[in-house]
Protein backbone atom coordinates (compact mmCIF):
# COMPACT_ATOMS: atom_id res chain seq x y z
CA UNK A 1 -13.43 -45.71 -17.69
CA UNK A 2 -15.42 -47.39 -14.93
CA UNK A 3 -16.63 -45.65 -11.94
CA UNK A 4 -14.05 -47.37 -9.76
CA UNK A 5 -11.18 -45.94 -11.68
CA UNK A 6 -12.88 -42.93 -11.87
CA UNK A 7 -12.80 -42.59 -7.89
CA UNK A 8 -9.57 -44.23 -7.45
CA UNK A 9 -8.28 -41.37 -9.41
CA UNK A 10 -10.12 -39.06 -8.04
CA UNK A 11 -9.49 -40.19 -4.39
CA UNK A 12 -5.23 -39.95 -5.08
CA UNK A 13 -5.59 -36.70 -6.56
CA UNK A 14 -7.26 -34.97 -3.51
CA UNK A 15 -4.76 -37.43 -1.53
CA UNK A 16 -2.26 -35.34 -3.78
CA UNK A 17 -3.52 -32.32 -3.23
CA UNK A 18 -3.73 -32.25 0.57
CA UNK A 19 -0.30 -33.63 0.99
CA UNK A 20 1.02 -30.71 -1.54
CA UNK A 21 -0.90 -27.80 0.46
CA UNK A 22 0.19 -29.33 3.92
CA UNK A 23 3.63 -29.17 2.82
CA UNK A 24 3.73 -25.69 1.74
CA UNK A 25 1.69 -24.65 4.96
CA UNK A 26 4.46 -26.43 6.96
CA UNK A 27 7.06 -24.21 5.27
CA UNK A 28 5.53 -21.34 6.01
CA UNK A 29 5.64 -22.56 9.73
CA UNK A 30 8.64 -23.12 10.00
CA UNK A 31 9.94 -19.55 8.06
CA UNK A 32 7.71 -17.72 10.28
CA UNK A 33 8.07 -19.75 13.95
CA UNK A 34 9.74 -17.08 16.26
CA UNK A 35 9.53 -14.23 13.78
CA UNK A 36 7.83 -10.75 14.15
CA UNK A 37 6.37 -9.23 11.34
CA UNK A 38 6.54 -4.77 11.47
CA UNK A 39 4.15 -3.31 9.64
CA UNK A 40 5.42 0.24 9.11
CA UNK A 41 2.13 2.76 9.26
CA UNK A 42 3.32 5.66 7.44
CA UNK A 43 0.64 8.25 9.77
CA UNK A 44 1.21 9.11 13.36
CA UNK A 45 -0.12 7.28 16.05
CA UNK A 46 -3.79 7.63 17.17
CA UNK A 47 -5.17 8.61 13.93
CA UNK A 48 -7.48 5.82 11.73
CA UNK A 49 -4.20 4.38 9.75
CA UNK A 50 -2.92 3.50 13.27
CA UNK A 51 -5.74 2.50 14.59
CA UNK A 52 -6.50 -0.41 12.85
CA UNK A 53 -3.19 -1.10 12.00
CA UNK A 54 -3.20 -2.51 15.41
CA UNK A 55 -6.01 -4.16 15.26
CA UNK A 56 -4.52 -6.21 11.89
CA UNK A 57 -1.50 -6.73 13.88
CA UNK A 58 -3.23 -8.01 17.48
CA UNK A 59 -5.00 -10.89 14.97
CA UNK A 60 -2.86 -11.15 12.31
CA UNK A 61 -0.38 -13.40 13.88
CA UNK A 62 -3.64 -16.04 14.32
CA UNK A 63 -3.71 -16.52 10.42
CA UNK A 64 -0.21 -17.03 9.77
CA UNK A 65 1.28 -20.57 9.96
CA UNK A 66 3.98 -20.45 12.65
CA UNK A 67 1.85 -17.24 14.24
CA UNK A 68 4.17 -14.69 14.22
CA UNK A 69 4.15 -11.49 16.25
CA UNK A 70 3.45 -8.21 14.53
CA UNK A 71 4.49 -5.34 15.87
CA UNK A 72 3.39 -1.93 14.47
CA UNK A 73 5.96 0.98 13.89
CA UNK A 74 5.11 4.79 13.14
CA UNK A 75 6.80 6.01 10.70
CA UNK A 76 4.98 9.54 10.12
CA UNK A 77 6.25 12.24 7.94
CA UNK A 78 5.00 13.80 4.49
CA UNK A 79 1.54 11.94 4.66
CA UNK A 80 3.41 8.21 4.52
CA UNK A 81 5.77 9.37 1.82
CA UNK A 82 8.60 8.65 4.11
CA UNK A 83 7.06 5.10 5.03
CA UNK A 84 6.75 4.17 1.48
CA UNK A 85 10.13 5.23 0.57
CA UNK A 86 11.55 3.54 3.16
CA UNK A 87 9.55 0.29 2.51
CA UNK A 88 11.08 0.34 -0.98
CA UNK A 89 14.65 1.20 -0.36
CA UNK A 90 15.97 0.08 3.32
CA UNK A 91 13.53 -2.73 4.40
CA UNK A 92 14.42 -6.19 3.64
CA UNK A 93 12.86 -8.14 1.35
CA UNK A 94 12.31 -10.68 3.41
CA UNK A 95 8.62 -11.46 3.70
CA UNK A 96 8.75 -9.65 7.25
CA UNK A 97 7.78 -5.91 6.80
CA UNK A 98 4.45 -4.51 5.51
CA UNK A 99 4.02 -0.91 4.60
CA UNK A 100 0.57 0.74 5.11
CA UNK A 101 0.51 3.98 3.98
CA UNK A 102 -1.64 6.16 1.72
CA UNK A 103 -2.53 4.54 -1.70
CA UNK A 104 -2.08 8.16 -4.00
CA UNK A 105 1.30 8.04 -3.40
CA UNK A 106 1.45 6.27 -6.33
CA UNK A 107 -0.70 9.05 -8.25
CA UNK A 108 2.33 11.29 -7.33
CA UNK A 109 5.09 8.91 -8.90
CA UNK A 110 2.64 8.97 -11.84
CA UNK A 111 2.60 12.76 -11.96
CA UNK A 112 6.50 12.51 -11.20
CA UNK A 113 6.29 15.02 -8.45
CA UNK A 114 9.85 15.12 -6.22
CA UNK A 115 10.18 13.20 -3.29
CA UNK A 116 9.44 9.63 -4.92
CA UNK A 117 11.95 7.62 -4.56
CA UNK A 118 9.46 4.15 -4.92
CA UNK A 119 8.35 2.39 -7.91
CA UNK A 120 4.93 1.82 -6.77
CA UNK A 121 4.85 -1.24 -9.51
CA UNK A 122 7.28 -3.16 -7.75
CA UNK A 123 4.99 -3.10 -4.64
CA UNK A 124 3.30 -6.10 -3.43
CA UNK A 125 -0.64 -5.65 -2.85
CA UNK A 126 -1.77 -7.45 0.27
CA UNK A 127 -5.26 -5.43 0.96
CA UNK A 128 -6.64 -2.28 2.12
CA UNK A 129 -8.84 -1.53 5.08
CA UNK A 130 -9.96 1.37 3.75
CA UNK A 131 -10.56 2.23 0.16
CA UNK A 132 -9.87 5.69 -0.73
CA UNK A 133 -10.59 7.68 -3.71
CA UNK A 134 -8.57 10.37 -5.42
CA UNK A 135 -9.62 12.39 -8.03
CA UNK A 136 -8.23 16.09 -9.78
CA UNK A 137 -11.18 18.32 -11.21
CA UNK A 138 -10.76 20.96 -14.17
CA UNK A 139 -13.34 23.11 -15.64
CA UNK A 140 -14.17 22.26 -18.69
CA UNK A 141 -13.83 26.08 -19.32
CA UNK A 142 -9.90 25.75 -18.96
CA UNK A 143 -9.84 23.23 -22.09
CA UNK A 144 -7.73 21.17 -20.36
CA UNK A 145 -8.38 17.22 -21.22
CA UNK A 146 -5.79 15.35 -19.85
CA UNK A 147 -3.12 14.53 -17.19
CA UNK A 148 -0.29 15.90 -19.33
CA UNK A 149 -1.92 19.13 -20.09
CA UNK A 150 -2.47 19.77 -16.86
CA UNK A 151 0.84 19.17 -15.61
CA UNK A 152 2.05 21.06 -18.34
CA UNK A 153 -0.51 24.17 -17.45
CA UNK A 154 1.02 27.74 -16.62
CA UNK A 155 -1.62 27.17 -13.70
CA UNK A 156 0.08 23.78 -12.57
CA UNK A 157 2.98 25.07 -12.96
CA UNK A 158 2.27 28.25 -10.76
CA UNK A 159 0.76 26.29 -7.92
CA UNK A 160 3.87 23.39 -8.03
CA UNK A 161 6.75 26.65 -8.00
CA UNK A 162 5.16 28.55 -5.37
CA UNK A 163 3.24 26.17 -2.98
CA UNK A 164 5.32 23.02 -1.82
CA UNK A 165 2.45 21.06 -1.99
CA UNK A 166 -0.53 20.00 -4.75
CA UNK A 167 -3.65 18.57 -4.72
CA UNK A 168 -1.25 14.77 -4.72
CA UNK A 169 1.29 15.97 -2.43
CA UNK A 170 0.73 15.56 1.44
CA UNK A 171 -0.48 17.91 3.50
CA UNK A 172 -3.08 18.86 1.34
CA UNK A 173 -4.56 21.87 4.25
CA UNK A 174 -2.20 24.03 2.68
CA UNK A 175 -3.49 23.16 -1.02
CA UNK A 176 -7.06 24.19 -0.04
CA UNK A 177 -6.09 27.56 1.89
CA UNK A 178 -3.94 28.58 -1.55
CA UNK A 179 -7.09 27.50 -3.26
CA UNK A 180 -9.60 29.75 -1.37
CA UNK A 181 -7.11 32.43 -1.41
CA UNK A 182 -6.94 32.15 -5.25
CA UNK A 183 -10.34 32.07 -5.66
């Protein structure tokens, strides 16, 4: 091919390309012109989920075609366990309501502890702020190896019957005052 085929081409694909990103941007104008945007924080306010929360929400708007408003709403209770389940069951799916609450909730669906009512696979990842880190340590001593042994432990067990919370569930205060007090 000669060079000025070459660039022809080349010149009506980016031609192409521009006209097919322009149009998608101008659909997302027009869904999100006039709308607000709630981003459900699943802590109470004043604390570092709420925090910057708002600080997504006062810029957020700025990077969305049609620059919505965002408003935050507090939806404390059970360390964001509420939030998420009420992100998965009674918001709309409607591109208008973001959930930001704490990421091992979906170490406890894993671990099928009660109160889940989310499938934490059918959640849409946007970003996190924050990156947090959750881990469970065993003693080597205990011979226990895996996730399913240690569910299935008389001392998992023990700790799940008596104490309404565990190392995954919220409000973990409680978990390390029954820990000292075991130890």
């Amino acid at each position: 091919m000669s060079p000025s085929v070459l660039r022809s081409l080349l010149a009506f694909g980016l031609v192409w390309i521009f006209a097919a990103q322009s149009a998608s941007v101008l659909a997302q104008e027009n869904f999100y012109k006039g709308k607000t945007i709630r981003l459900i924080v699943g802590l109470a306010p004043g604390g570092g989920f709420d925090t910057y929360s708002r600080v997504i929400a006062r810029h957020m708007g700025k990077h969305i075609p049609g620059n919505p408003t965002t408003v935050v709403d507090n939806m404390p209770g059970a360390a964001s366990l509420l939030a998420a389940n009420y992100v998965y069951k009674a918001a709309k799916p409607d591109g208008l309501t973001i959930g930001n609450f704490v990421g091992g909730l979906s170490f406890q669906q894993m671990l099928g502890l009660p109160g889940v009512e989310f499938d934490a696979r059918k959640f849409e990842f946007l970003g996190v702020p924050a990156q947090d880190n959750f881990m469970i340590g065993v003693a080597k001593s205990t011979g226990i190896t895996s996730v399913e042994q240690w569910k299935a432990s008389c001392w998992c067990k023990g700790i799940l019957n008596r104490i309404p919370r565990c190392p995954m569930f919220p409000g973990q205060s409680i978990w390390r005052k029954a820990r000292r007090l075991r130890n």
